[in-house]
PDB file of N, CA and C in Angstrom:
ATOM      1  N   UNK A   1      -9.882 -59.939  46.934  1.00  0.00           N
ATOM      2  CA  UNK A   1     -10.899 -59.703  45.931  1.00  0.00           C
ATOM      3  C   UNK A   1     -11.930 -58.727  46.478  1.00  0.00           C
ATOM      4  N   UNK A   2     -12.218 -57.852  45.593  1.00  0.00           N
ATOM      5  CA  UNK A   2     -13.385 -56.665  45.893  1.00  0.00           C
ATOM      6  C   UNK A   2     -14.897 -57.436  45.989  1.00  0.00           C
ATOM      7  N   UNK A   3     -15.384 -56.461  46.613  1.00  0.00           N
ATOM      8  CA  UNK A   3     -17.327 -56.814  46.212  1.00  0.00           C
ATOM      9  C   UNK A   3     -17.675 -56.516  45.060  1.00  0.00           C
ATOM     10  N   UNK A   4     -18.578 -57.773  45.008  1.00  0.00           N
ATOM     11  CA  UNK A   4     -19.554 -57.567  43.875  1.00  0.00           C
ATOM     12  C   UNK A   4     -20.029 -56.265  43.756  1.00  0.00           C
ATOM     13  N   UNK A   5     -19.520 -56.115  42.198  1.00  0.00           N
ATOM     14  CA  UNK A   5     -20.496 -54.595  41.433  1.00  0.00           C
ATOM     15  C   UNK A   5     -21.742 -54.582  41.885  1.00  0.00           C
ATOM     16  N   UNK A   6     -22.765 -53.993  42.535  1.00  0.00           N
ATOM     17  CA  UNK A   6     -24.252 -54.146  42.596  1.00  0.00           C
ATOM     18  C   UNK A   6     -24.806 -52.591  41.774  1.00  0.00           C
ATOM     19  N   UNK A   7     -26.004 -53.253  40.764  1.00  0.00           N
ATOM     20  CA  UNK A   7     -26.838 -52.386  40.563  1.00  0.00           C
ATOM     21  C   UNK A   7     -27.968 -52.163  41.270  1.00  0.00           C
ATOM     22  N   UNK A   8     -28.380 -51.248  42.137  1.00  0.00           N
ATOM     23  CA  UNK A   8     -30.157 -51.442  42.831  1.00  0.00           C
ATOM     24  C   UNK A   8     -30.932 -50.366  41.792  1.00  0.00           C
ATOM     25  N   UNK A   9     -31.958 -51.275  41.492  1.00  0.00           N
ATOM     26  CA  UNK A   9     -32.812 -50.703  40.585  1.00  0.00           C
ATOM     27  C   UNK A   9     -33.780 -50.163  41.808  1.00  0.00           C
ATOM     28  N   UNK A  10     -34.445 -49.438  41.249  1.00  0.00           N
ATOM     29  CA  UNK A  10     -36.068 -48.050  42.056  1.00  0.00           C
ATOM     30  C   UNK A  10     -36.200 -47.318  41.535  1.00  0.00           C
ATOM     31  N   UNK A  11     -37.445 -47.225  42.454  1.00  0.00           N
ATOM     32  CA  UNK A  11     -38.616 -46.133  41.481  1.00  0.00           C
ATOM     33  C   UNK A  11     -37.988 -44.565  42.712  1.00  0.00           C
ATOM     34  N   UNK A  12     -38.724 -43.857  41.635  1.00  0.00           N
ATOM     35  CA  UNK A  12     -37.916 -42.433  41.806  1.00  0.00           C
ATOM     36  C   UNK A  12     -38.530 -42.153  43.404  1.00  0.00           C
ATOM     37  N   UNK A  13     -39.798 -43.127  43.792  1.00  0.00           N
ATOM     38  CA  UNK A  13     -40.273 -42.498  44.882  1.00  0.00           C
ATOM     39  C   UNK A  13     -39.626 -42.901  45.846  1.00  0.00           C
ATOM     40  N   UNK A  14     -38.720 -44.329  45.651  1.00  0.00           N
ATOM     41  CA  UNK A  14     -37.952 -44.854  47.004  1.00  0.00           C
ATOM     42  C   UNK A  14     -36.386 -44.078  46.855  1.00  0.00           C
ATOM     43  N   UNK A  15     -36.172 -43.103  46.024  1.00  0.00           N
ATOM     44  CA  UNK A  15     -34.946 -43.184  46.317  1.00  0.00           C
ATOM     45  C   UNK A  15     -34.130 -42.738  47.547  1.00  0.00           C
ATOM     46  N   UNK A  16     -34.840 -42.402  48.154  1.00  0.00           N
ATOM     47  CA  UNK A  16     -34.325 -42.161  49.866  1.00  0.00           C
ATOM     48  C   UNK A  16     -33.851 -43.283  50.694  1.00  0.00           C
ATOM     49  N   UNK A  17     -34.622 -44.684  50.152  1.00  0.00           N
ATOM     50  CA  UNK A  17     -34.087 -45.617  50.463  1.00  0.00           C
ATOM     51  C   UNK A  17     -32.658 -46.141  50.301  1.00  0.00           C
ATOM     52  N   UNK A  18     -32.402 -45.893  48.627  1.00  0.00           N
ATOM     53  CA  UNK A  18     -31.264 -46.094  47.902  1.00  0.00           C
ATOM     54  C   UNK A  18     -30.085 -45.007  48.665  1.00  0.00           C
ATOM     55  N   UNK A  19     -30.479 -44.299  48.848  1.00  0.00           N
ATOM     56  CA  UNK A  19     -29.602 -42.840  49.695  1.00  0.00           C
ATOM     57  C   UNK A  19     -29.121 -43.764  51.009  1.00  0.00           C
ATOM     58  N   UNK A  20     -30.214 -44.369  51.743  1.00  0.00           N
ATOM     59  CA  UNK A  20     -30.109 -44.457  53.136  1.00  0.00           C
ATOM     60  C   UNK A  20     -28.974 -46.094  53.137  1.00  0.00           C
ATOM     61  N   UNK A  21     -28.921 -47.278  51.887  1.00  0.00           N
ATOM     62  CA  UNK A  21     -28.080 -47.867  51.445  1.00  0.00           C
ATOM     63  C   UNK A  21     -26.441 -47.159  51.726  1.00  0.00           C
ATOM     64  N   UNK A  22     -26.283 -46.100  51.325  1.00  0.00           N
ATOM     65  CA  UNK A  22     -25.107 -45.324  51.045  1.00  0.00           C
ATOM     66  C   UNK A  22     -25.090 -44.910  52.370  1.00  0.00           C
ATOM     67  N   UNK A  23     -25.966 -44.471  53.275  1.00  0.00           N
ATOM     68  CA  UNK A  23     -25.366 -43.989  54.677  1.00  0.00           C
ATOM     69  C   UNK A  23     -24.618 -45.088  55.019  1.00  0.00           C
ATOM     70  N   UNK A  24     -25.501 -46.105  55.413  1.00  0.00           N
ATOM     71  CA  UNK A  24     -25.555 -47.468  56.308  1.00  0.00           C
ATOM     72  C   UNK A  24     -23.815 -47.928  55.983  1.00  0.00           C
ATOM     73  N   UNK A  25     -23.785 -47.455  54.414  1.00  0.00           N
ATOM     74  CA  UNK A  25     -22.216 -48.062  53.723  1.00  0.00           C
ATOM     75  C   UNK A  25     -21.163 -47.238  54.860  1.00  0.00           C
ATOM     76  N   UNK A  26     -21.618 -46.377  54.596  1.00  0.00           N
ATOM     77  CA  UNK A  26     -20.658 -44.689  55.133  1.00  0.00           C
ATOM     78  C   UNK A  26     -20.760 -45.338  56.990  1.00  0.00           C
ATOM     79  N   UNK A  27     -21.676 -45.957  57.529  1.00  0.00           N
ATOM     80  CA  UNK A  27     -21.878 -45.657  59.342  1.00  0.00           C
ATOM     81  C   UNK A  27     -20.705 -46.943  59.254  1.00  0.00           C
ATOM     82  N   UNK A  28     -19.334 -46.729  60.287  1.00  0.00           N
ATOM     83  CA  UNK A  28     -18.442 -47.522  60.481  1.00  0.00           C
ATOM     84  C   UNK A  28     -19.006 -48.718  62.057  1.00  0.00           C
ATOM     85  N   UNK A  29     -20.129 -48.793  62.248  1.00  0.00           N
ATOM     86  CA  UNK A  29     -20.857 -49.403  63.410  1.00  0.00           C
ATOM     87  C   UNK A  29     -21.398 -50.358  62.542  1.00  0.00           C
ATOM     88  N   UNK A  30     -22.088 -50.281  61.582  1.00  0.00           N
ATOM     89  CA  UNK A  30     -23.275 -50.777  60.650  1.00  0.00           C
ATOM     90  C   UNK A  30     -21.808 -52.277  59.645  1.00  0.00           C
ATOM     91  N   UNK A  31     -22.525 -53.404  59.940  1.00  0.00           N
ATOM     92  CA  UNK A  31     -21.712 -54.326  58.565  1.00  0.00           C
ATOM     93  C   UNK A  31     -22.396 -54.617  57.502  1.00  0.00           C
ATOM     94  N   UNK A  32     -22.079 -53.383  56.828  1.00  0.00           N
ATOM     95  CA  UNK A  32     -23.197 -52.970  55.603  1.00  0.00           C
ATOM     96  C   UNK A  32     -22.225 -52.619  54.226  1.00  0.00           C
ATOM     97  N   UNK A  33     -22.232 -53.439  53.182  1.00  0.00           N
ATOM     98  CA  UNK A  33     -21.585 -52.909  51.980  1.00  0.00           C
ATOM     99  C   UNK A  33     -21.214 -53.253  50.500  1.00  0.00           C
ATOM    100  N   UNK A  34     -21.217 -52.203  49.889  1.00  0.00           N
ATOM    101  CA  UNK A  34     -21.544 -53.042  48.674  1.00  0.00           C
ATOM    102  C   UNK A  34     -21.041 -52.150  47.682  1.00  0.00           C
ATOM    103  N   UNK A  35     -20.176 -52.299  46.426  1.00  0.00           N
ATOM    104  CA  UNK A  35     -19.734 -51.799  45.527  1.00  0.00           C
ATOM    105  C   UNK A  35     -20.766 -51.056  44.445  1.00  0.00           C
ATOM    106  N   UNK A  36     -21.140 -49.848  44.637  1.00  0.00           N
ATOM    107  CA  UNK A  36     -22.153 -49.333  43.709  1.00  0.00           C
ATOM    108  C   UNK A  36     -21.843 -49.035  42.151  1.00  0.00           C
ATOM    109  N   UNK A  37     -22.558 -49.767  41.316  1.00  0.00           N
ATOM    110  CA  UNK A  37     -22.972 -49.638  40.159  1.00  0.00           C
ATOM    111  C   UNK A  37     -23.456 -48.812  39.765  1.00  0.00           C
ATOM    112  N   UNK A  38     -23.856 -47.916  39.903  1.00  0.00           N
ATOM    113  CA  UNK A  38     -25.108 -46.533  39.864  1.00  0.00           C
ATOM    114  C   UNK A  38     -24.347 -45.980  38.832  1.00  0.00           C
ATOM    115  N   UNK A  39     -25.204 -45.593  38.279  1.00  0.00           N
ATOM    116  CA  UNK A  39     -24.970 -44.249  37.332  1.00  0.00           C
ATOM    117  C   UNK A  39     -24.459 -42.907  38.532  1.00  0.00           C
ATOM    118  N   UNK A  40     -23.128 -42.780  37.793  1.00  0.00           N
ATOM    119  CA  UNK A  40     -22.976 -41.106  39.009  1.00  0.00           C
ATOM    120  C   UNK A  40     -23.438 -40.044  38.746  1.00  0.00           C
ATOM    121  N   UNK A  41     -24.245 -39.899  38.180  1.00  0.00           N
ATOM    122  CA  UNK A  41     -25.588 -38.582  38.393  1.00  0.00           C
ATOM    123  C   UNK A  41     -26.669 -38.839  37.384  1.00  0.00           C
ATOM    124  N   UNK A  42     -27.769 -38.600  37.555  1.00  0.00           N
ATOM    125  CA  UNK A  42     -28.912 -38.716  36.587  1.00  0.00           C
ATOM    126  C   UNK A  42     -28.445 -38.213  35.410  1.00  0.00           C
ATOM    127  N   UNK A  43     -29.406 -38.694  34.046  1.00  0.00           N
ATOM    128  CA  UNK A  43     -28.986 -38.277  32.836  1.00  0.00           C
ATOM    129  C   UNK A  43     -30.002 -37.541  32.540  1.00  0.00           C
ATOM    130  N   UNK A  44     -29.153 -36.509  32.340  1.00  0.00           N
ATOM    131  CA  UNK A  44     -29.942 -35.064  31.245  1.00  0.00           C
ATOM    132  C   UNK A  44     -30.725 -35.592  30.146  1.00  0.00           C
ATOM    133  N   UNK A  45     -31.637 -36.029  30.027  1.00  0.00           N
ATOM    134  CA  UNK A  45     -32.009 -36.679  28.555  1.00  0.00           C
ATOM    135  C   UNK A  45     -33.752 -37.033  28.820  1.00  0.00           C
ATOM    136  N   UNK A  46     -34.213 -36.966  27.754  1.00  0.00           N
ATOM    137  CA  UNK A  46     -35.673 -37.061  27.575  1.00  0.00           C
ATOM    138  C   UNK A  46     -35.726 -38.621  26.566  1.00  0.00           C
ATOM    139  N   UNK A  47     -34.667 -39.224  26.161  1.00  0.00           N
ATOM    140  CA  UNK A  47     -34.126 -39.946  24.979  1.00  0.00           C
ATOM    141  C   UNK A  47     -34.224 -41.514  25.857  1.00  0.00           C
ATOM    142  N   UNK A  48     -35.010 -42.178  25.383  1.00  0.00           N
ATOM    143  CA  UNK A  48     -35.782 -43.469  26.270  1.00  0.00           C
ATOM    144  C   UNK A  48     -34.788 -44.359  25.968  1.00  0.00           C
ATOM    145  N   UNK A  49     -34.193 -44.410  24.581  1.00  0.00           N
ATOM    146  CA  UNK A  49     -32.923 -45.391  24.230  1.00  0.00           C
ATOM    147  C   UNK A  49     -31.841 -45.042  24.565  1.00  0.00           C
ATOM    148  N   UNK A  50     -31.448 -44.351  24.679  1.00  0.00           N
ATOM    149  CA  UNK A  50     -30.216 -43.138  24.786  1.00  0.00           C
ATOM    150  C   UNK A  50     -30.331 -43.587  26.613  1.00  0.00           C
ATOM    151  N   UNK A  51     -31.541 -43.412  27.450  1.00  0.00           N
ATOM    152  CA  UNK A  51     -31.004 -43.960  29.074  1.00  0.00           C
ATOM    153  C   UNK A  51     -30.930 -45.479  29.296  1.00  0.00           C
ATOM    154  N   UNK A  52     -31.711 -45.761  28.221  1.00  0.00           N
ATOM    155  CA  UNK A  52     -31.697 -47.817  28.588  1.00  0.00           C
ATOM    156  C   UNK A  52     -30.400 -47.852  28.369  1.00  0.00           C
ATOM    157  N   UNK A  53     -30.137 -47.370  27.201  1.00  0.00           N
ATOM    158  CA  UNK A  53     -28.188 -48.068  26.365  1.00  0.00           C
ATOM    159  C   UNK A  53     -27.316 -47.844  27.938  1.00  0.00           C
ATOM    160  N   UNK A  54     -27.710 -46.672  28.328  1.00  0.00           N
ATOM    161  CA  UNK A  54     -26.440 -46.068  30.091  1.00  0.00           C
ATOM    162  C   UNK A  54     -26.684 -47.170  30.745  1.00  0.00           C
ATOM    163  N   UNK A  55     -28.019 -47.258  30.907  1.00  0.00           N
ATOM    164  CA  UNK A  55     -28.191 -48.411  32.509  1.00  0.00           C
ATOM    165  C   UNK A  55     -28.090 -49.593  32.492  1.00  0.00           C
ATOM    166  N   UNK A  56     -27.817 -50.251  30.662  1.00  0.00           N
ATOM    167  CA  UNK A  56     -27.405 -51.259  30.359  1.00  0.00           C
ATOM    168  C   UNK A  56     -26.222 -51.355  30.597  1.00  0.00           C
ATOM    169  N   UNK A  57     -25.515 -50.715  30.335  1.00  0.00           N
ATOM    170  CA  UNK A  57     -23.569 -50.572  30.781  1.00  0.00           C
ATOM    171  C   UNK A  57     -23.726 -50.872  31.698  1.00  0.00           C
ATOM    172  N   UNK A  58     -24.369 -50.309  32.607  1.00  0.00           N
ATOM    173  CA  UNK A  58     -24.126 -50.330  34.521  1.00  0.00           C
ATOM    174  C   UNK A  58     -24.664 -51.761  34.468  1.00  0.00           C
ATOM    175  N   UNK A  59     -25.391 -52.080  34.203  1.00  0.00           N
ATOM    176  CA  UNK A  59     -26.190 -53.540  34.669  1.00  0.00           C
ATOM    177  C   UNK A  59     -25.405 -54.449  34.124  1.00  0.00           C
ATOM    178  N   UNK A  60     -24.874 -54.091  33.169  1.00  0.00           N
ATOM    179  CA  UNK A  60     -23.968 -55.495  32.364  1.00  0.00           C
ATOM    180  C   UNK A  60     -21.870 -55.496  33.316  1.00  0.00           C
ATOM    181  N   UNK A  61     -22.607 -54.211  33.836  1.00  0.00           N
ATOM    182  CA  UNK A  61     -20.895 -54.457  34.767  1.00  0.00           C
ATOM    183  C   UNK A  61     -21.465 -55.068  35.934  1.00  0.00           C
ATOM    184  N   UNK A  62     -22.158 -55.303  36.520  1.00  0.00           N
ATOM    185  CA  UNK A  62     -22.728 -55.623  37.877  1.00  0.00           C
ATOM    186  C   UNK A  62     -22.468 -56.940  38.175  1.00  0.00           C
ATOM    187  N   UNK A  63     -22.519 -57.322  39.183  1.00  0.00           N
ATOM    188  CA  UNK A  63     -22.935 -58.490  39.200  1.00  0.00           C
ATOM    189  C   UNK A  63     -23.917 -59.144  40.287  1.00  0.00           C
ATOM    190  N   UNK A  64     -24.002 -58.104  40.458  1.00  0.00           N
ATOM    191  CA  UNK A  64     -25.472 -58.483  41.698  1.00  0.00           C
ATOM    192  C   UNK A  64     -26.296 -57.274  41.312  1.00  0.00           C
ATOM    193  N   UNK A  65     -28.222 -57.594  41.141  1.00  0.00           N
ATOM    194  CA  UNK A  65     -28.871 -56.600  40.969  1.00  0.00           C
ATOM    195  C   UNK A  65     -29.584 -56.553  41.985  1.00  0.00           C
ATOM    196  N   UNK A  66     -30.060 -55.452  42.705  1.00  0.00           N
ATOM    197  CA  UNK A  66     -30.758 -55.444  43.648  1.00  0.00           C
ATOM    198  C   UNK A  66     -31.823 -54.614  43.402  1.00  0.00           C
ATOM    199  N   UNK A  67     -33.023 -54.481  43.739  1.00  0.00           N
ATOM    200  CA  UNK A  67     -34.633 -54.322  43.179  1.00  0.00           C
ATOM    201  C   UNK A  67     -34.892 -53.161  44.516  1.00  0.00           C
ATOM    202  N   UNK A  68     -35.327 -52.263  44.785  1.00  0.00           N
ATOM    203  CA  UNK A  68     -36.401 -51.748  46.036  1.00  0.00           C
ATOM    204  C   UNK A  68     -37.573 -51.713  45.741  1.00  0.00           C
ATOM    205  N   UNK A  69     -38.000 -52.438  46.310  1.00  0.00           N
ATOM    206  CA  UNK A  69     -39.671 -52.445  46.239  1.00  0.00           C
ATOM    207  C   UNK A  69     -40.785 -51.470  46.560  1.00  0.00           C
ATOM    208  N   UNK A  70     -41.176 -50.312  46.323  1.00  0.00           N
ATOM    209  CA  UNK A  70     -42.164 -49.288  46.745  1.00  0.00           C
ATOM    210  C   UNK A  70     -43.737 -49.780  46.542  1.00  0.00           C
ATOM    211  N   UNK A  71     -44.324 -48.882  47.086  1.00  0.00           N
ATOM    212  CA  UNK A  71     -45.559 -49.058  46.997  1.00  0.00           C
ATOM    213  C   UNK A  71     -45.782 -49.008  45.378  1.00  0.00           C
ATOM    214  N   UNK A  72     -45.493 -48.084  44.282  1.00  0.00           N
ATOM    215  CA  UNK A  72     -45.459 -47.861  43.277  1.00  0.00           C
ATOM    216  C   UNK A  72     -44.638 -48.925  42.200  1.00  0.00           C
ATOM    217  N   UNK A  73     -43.825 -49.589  42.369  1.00  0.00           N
ATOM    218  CA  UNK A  73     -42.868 -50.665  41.747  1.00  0.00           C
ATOM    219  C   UNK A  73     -43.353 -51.013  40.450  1.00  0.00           C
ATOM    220  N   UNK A  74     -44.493 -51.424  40.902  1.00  0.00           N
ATOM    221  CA  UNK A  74     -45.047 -52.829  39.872  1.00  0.00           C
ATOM    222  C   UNK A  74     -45.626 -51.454  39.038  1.00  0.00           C
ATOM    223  N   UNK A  75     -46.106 -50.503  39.204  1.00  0.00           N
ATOM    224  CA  UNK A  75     -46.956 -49.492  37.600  1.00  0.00           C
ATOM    225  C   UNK A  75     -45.267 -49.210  37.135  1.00  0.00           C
ATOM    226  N   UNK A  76     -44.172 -48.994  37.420  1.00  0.00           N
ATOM    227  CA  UNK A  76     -43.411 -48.528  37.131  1.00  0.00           C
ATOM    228  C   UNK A  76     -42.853 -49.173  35.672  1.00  0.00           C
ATOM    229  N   UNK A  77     -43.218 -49.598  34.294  1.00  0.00           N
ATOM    230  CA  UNK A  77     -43.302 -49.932  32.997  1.00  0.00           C
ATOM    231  C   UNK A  77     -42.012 -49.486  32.881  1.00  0.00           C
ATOM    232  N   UNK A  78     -41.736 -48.313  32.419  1.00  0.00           N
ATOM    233  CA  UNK A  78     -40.560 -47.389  31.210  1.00  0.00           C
ATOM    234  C   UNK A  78     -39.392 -47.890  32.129  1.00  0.00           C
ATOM    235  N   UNK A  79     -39.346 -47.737  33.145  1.00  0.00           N
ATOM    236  CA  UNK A  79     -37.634 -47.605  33.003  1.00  0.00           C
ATOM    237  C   UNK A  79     -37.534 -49.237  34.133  1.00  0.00           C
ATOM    238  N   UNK A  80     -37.804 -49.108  35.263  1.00  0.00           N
ATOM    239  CA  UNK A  80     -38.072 -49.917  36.366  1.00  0.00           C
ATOM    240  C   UNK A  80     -37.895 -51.547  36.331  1.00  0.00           C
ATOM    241  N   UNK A  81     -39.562 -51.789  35.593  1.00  0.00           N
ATOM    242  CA  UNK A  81     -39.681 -52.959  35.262  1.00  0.00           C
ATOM    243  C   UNK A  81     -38.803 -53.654  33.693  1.00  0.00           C
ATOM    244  N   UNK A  82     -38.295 -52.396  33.339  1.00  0.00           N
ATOM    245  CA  UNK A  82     -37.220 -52.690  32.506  1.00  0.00           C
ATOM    246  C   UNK A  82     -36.013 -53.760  32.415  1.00  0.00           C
ATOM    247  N   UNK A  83     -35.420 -52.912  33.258  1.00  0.00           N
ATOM    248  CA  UNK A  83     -34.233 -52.981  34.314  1.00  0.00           C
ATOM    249  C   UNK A  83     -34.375 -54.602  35.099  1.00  0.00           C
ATOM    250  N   UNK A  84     -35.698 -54.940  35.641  1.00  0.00           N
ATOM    251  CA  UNK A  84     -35.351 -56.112  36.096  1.00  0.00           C
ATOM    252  C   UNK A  84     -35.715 -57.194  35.194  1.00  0.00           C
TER     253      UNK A  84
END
């Protein structure tokens, strides 16, 4: 049996964190890993329903959600605090 789907939700300012997730996956030293849920590239769109409906797909395939916490998190309303 595979790993759990994971979605990690963040704010646009941690996403280096979310990046550094994907090294740690990639370093064969590191016992680090996890089946990514992610959207595979940002969406072209200004359309607030039109990105919830995408990240709802991803979140409703998941089965583990995972949160990064930034300094910024909690103002993060529109999309962020959505999501969790």
């Amino acid at each position: 049996m595979g790993l759990p789907r994971t979605f990690v939700g963040f704010s646009s300012t941690v996403r280096h964190m979310y990046e550094l997730m994907g090294a740690w996956k990639e370093n064969t030293r590191l016992d680090f890993n996890f089946a990514d849920c992610q959207l595979s590239m940002a969406l072209d769109s200004e359309n607030e329903d039109y990105i919830k409906r995408r990240c709802r797909e991803r979140i409703e395939m998941a089965g583990t959600f995972m949160l990064l916490i930034g300094r910024d998190t909690r103002s993060k309303h529109k999309y962020v605090r959505w999501e969790i």
